[in-house]
PDB file of N, CA and C in Angstrom:
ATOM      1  N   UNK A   1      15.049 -17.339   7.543  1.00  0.00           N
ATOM      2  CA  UNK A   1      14.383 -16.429   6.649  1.00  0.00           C
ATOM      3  C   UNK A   1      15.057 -15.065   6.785  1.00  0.00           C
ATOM      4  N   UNK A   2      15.303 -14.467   5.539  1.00  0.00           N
ATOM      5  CA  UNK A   2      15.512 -13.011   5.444  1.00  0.00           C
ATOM      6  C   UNK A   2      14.442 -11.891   5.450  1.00  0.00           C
ATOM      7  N   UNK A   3      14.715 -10.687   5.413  1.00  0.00           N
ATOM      8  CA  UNK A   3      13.605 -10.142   5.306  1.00  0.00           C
ATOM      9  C   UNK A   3      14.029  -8.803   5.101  1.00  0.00           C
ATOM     10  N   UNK A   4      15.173  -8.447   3.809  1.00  0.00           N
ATOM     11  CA  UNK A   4      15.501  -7.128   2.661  1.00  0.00           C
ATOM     12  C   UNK A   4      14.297  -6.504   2.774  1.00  0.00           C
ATOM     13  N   UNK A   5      14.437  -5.127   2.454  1.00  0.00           N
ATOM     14  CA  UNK A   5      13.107  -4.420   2.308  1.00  0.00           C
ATOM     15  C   UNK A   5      14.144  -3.478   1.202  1.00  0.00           C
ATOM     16  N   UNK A   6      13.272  -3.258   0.123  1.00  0.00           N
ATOM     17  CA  UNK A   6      14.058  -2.961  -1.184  1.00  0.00           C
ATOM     18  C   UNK A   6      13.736  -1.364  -0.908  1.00  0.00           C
ATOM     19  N   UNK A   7      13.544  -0.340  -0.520  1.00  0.00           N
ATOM     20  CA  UNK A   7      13.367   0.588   0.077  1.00  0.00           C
ATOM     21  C   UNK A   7      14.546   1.209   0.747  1.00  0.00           C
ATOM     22  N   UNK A   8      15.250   0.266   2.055  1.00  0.00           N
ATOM     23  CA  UNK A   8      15.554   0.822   2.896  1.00  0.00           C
ATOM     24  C   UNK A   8      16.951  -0.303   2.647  1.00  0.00           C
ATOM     25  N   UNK A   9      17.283  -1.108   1.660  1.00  0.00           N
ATOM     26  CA  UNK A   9      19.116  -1.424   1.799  1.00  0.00           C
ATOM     27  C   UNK A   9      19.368  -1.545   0.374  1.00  0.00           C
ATOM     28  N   UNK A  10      18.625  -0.732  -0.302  1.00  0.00           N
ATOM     29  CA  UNK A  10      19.321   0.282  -1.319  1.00  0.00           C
ATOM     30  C   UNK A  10      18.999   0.221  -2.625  1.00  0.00           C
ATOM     31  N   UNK A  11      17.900  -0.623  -3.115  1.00  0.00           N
ATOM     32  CA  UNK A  11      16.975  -0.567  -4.309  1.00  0.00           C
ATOM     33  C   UNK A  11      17.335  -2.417  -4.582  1.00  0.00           C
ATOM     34  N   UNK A  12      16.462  -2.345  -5.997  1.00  0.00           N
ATOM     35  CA  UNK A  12      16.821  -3.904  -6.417  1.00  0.00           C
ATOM     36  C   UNK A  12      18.059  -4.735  -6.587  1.00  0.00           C
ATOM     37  N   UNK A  13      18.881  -4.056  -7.119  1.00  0.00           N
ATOM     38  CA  UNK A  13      20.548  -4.507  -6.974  1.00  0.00           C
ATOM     39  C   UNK A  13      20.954  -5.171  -6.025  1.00  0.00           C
ATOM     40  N   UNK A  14      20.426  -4.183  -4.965  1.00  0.00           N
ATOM     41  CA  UNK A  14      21.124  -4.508  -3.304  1.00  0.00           C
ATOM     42  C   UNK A  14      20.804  -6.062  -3.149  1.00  0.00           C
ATOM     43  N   UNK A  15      19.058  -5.437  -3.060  1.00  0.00           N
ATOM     44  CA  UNK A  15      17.851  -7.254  -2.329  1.00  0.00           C
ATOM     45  C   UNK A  15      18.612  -8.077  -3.408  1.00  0.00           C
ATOM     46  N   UNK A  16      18.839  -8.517  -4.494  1.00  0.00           N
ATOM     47  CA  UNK A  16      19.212  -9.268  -5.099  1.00  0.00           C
ATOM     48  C   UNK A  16      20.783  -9.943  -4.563  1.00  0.00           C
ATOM     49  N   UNK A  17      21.873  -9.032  -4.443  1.00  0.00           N
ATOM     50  CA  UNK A  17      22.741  -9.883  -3.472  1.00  0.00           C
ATOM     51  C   UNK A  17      22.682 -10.361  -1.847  1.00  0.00           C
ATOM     52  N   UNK A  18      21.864  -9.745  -1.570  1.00  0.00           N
ATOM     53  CA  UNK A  18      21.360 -10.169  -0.422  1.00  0.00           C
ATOM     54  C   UNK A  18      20.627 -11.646  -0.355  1.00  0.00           C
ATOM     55  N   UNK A  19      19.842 -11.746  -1.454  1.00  0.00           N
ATOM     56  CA  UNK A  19      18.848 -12.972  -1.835  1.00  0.00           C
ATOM     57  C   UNK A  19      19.814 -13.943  -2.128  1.00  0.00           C
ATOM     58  N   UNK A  20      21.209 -13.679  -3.262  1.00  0.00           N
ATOM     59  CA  UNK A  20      22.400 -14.782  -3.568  1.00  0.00           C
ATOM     60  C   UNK A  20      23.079 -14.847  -2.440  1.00  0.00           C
ATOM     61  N   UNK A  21      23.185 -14.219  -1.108  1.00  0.00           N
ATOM     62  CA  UNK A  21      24.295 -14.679  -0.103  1.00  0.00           C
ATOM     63  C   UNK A  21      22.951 -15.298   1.067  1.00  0.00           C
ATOM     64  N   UNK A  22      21.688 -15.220   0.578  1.00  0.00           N
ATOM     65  CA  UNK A  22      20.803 -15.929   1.199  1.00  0.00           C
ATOM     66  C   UNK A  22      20.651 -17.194   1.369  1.00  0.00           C
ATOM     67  N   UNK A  23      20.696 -17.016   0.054  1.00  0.00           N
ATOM     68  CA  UNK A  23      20.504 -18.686  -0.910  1.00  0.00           C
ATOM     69  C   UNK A  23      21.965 -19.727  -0.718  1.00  0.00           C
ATOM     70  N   UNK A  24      23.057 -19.133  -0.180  1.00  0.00           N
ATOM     71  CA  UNK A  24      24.386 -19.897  -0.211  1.00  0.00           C
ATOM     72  C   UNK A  24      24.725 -20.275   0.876  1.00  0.00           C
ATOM     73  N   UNK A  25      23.473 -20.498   1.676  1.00  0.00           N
ATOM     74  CA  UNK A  25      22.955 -20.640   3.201  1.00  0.00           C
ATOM     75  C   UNK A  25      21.819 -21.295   3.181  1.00  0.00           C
ATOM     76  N   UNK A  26      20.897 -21.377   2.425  1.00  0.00           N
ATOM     77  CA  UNK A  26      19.889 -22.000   2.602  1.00  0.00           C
ATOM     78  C   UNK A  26      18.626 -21.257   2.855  1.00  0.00           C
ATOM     79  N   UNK A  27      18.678 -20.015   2.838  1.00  0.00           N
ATOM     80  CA  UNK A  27      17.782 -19.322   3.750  1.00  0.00           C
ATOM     81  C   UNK A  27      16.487 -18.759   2.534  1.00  0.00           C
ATOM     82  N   UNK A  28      15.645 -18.449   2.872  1.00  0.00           N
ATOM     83  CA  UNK A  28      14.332 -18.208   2.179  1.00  0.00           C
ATOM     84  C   UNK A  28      14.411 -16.763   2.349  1.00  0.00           C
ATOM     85  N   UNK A  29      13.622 -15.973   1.296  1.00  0.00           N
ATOM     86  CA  UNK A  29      13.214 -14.761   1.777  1.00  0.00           C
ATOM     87  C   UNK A  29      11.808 -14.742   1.325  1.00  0.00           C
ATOM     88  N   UNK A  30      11.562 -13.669   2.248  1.00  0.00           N
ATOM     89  CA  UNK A  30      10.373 -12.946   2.706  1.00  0.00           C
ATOM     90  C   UNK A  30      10.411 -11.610   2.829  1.00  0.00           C
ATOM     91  N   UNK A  31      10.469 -10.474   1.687  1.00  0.00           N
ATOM     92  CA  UNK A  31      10.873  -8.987   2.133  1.00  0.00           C
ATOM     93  C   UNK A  31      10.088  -8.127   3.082  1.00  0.00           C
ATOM     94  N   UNK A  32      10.430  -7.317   3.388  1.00  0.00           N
ATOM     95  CA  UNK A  32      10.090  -6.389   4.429  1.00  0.00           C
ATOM     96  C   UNK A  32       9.066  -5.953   3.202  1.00  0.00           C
ATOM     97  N   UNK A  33       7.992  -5.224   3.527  1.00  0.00           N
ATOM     98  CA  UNK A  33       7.437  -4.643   2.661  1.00  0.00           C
ATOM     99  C   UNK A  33       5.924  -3.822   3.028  1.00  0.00           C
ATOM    100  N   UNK A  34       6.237  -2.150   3.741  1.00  0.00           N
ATOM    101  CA  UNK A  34       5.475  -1.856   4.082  1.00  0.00           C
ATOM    102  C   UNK A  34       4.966  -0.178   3.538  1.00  0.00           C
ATOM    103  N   UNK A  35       5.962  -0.520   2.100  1.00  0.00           N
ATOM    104  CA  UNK A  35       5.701   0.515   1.138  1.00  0.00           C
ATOM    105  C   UNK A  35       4.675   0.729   0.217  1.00  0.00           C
ATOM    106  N   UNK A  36       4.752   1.815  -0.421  1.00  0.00           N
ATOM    107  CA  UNK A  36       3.825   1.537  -1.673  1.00  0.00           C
ATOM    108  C   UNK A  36       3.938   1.029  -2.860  1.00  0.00           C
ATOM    109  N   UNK A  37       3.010   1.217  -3.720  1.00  0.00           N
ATOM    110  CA  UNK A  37       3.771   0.390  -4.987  1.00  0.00           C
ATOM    111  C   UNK A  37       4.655   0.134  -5.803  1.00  0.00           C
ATOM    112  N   UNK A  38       5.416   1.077  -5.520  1.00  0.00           N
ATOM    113  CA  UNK A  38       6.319   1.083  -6.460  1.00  0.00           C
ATOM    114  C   UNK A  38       7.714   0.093  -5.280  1.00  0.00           C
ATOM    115  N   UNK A  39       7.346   0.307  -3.879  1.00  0.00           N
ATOM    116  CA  UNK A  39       8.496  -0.799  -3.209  1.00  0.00           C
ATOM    117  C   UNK A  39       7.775  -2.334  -3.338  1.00  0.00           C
ATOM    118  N   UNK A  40       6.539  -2.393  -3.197  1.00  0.00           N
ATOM    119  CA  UNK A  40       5.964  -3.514  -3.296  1.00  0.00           C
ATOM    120  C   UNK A  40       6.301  -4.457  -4.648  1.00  0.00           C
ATOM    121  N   UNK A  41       6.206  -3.657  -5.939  1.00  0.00           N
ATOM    122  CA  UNK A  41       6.455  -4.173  -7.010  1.00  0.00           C
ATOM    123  C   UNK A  41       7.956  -4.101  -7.171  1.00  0.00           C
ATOM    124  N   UNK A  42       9.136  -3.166  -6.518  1.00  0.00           N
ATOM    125  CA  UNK A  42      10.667  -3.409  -6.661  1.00  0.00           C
ATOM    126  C   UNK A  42      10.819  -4.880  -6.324  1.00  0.00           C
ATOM    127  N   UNK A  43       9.941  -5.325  -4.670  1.00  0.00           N
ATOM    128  CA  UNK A  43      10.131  -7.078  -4.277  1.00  0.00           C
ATOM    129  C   UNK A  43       9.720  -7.651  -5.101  1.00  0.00           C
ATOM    130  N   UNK A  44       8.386  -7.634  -5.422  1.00  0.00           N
ATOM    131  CA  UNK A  44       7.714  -8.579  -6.373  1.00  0.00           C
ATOM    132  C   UNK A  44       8.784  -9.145  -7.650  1.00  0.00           C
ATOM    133  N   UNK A  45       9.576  -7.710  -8.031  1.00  0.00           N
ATOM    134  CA  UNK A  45       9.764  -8.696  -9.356  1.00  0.00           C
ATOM    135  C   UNK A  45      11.708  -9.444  -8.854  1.00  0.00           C
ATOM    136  N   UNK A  46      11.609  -8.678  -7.820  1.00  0.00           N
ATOM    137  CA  UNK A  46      13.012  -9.596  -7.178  1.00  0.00           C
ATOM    138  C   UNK A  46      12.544 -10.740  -6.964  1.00  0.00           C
ATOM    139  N   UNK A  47      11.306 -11.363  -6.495  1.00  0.00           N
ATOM    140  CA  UNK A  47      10.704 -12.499  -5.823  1.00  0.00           C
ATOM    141  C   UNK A  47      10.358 -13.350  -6.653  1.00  0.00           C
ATOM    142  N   UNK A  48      10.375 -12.720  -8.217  1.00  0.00           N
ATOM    143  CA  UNK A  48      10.523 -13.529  -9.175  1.00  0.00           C
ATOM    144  C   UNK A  48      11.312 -14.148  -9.799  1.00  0.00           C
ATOM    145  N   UNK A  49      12.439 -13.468  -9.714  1.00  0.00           N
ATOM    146  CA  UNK A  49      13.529 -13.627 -10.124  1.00  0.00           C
ATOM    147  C   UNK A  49      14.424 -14.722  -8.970  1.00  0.00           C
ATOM    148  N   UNK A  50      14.342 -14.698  -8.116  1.00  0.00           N
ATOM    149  CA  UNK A  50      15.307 -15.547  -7.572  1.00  0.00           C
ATOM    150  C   UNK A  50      14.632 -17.013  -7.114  1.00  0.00           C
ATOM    151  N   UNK A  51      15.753 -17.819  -7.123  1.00  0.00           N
ATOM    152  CA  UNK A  51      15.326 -19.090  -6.302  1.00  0.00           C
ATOM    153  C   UNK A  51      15.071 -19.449  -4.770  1.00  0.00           C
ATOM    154  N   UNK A  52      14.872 -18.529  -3.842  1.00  0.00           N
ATOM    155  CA  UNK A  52      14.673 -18.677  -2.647  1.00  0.00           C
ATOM    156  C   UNK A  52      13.744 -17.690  -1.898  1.00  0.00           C
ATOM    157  N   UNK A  53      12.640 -17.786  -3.047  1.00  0.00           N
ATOM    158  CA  UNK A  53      11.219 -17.135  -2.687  1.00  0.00           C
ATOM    159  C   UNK A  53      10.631 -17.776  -1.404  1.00  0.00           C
ATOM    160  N   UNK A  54      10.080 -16.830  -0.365  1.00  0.00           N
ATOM    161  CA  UNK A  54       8.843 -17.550   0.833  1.00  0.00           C
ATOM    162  C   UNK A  54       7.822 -16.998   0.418  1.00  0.00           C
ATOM    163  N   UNK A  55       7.852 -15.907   0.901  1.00  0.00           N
ATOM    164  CA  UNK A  55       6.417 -14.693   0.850  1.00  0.00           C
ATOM    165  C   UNK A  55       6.443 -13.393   0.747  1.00  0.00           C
ATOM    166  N   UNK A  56       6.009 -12.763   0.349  1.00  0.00           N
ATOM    167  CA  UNK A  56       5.896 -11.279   0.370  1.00  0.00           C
ATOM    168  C   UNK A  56       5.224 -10.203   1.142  1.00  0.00           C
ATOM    169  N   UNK A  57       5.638  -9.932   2.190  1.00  0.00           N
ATOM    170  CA  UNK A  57       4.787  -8.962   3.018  1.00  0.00           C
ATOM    171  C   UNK A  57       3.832  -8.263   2.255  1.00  0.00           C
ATOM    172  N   UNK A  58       2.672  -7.699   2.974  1.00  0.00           N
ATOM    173  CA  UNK A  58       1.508  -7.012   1.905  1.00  0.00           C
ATOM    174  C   UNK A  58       0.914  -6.288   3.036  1.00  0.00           C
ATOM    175  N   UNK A  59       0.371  -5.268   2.717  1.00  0.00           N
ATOM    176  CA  UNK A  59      -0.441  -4.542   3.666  1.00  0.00           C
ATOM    177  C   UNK A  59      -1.572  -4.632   2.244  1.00  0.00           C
ATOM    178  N   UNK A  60      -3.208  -5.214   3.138  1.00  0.00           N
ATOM    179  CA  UNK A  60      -4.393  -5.364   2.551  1.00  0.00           C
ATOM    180  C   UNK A  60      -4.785  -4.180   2.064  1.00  0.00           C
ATOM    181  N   UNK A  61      -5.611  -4.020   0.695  1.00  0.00           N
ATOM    182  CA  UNK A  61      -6.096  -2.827   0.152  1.00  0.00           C
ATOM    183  C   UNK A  61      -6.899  -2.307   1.829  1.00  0.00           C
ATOM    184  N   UNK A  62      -7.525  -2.740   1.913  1.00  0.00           N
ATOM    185  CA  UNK A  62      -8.454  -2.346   3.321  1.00  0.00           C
ATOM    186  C   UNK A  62      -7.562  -1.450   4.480  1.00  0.00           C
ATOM    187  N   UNK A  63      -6.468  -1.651   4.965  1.00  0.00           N
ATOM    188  CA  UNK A  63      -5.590  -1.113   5.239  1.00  0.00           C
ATOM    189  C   UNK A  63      -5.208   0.703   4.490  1.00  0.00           C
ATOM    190  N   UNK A  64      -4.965   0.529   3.128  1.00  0.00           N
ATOM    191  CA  UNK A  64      -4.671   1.376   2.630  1.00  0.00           C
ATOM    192  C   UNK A  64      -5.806   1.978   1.557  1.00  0.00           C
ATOM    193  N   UNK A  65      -6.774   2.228   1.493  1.00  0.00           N
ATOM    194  CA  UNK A  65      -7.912   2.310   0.495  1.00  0.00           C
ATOM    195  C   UNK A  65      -7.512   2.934  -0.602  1.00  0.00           C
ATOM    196  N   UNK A  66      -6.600   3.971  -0.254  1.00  0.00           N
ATOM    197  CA  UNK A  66      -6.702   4.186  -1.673  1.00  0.00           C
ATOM    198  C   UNK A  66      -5.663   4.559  -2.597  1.00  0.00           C
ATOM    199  N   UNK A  67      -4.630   2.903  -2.403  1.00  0.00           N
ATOM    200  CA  UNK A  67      -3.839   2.667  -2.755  1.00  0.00           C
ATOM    201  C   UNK A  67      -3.731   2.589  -4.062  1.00  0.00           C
ATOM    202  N   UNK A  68      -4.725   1.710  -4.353  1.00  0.00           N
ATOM    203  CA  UNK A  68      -4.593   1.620  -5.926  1.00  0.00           C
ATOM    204  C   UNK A  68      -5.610   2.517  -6.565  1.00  0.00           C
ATOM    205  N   UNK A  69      -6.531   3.539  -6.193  1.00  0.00           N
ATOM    206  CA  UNK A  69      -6.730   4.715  -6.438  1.00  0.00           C
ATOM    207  C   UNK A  69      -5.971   5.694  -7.036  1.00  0.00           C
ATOM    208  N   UNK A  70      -4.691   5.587  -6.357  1.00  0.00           N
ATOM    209  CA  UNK A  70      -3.371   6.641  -7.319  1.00  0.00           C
ATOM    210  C   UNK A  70      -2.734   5.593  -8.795  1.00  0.00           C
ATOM    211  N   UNK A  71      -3.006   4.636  -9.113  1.00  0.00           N
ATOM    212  CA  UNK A  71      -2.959   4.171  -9.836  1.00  0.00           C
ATOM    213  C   UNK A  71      -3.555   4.221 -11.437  1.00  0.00           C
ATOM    214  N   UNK A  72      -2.318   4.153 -12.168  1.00  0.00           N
ATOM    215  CA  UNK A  72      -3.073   3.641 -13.519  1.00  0.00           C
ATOM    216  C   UNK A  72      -4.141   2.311 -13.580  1.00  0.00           C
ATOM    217  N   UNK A  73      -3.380   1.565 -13.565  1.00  0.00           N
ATOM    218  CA  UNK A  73      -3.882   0.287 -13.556  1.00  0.00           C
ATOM    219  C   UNK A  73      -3.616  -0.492 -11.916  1.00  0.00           C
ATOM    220  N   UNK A  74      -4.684  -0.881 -11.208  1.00  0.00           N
ATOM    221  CA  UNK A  74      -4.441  -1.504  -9.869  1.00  0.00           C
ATOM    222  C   UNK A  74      -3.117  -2.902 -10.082  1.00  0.00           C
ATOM    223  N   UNK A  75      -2.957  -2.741  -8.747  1.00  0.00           N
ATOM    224  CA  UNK A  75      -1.946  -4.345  -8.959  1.00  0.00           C
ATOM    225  C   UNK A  75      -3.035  -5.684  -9.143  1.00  0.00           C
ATOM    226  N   UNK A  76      -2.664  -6.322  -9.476  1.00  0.00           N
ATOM    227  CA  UNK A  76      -3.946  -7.825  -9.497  1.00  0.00           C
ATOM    228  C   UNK A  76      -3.444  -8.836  -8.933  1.00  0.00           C
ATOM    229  N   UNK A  77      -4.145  -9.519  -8.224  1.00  0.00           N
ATOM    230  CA  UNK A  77      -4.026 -10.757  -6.823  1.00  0.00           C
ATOM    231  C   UNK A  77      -5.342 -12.028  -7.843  1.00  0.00           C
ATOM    232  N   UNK A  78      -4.562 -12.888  -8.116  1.00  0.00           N
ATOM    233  CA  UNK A  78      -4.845 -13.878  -8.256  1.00  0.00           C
ATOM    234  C   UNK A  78      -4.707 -15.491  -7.765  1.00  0.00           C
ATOM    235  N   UNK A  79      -5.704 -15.713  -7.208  1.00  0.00           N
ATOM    236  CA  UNK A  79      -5.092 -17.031  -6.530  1.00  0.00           C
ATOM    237  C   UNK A  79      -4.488 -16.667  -5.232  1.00  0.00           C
ATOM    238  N   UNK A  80      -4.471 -15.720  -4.428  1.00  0.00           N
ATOM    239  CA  UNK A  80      -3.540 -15.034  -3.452  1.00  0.00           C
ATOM    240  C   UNK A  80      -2.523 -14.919  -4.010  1.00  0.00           C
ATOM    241  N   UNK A  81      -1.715 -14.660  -5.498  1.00  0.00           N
ATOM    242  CA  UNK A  81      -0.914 -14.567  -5.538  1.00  0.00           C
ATOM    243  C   UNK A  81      -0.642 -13.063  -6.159  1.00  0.00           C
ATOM    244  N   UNK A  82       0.647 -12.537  -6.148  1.00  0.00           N
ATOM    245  CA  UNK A  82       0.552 -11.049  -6.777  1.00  0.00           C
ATOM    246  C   UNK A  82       0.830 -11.169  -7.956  1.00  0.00           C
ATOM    247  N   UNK A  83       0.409 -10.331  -8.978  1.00  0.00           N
ATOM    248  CA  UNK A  83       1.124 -10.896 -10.510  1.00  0.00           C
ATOM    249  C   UNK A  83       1.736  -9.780 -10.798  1.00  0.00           C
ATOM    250  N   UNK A  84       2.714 -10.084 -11.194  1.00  0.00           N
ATOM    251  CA  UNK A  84       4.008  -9.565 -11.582  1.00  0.00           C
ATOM    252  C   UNK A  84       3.672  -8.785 -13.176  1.00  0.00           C
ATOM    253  N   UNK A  85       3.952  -7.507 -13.293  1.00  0.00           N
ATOM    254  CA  UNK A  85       3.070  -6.913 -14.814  1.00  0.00           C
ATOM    255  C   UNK A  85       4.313  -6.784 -15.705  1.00  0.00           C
ATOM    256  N   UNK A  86       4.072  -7.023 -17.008  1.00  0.00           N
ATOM    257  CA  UNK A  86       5.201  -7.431 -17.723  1.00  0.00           C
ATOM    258  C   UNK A  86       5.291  -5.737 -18.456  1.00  0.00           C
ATOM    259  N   UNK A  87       5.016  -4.826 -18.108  1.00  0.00           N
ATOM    260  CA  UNK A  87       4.562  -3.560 -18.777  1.00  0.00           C
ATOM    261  C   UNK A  87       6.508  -2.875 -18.177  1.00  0.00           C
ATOM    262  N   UNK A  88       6.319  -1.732 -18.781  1.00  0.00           N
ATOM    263  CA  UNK A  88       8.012  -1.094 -18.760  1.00  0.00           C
ATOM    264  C   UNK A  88       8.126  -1.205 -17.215  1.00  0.00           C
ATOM    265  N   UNK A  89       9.263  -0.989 -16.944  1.00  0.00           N
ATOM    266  CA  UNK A  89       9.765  -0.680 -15.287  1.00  0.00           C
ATOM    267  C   UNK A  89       9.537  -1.479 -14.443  1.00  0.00           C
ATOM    268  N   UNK A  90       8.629  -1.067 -13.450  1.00  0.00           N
ATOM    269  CA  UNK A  90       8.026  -1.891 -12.611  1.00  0.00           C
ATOM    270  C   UNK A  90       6.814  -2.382 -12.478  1.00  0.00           C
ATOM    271  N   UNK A  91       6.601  -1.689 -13.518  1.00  0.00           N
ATOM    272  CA  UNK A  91       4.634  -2.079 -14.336  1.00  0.00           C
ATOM    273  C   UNK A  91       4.094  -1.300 -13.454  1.00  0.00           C
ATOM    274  N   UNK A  92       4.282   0.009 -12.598  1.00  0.00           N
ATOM    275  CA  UNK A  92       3.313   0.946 -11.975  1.00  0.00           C
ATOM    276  C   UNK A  92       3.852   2.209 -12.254  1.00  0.00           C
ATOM    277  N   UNK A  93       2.310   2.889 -12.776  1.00  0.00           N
ATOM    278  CA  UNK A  93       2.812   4.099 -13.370  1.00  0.00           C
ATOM    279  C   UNK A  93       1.199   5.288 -12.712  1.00  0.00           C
ATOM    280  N   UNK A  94       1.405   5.931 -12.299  1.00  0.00           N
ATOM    281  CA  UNK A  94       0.340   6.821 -11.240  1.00  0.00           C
ATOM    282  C   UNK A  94      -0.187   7.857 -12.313  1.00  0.00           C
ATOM    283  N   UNK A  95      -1.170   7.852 -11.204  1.00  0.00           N
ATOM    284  CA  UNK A  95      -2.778   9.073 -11.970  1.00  0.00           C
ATOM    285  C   UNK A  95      -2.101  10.012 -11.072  1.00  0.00           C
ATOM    286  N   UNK A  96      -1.598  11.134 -11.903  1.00  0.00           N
ATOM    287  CA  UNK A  96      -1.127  11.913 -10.862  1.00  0.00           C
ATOM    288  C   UNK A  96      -2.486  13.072 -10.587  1.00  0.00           C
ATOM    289  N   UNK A  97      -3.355  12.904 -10.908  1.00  0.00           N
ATOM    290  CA  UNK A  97      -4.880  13.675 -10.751  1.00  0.00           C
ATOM    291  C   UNK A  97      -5.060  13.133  -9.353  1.00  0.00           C
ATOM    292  N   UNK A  98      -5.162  11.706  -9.333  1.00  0.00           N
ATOM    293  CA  UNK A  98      -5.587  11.317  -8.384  1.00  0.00           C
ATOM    294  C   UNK A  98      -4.442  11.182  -7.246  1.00  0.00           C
ATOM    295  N   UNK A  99      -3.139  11.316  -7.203  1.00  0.00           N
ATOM    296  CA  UNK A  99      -2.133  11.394  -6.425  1.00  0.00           C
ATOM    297  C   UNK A  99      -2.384  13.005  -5.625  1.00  0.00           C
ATOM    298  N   UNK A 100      -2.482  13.581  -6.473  1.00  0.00           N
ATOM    299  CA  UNK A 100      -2.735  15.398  -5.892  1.00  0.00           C
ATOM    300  C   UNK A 100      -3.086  15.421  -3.904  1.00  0.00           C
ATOM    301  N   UNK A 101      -4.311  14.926  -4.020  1.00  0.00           N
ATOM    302  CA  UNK A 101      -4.714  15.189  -2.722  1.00  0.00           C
ATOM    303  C   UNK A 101      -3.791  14.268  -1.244  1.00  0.00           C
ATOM    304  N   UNK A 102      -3.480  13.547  -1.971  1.00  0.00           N
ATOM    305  CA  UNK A 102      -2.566  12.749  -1.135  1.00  0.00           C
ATOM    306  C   UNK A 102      -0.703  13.196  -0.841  1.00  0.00           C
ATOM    307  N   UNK A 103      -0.271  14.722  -1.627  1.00  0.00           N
ATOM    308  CA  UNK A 103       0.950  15.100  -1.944  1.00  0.00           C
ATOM    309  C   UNK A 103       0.892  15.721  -0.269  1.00  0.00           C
ATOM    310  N   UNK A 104       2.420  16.085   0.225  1.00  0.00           N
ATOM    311  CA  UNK A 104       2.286  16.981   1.652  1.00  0.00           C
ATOM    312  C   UNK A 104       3.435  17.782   1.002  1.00  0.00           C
ATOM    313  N   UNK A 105       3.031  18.731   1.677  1.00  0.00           N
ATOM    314  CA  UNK A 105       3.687  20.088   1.132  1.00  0.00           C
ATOM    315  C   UNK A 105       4.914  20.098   2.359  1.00  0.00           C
ATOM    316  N   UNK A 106       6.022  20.415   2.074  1.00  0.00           N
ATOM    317  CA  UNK A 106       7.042  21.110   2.736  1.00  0.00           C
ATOM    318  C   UNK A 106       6.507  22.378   3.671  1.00  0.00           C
TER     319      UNK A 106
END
């Protein structure tokens, strides 16, 4: 098993050759994934896209409360599974009202 974290080896491009020199080995991935939504959903839709899906790391809303609070629309878990939003980009787009209190100042 691999375990890219689309964050930290260099956006979706990267995890994606990483996932094809995965796959030409046999190997499964499972990304690192201990970002917010917008890294969570960069894996997600890599995890869709390729043939050598395992799992997707997740940190539980409970963990983070008020994660999908800065959110337009929350992510949705169906079936335990994450669903992938067919909306522009990465399908997450923030309340920046509600982002405010959560900003750190320099």
């Amino acid at each position: 098993m691999a375990q890219p974290d689309p964050v930290y080896i260099g956006g979706i491009t990267e995890m994606k050759k990483v996932c094809a020199l995965a796959e030409t080995h046999q190997v499964s991935i499972a990304p690192h994934n201990t970002k917010g939504p917008v890294g969570t959903m960069a894996a997600a839709h890599v995890m869709a896209a390729i043939p050598n899906p395992l799992i997707l790391e997740w940190i539980a809303p409970s963990q983070i409360p008020w994660r999908d609070g800065v959110l337009k629309e929350p992510m949705v878990f169906r079936d335990g599974a994450l669903l992938v939003p067919d909306r522009p980009g990465l399908g997450v787009e923030f309340d920046e009202d509600a982002l405010r209190p959560h900003l750190v100042s320099s």
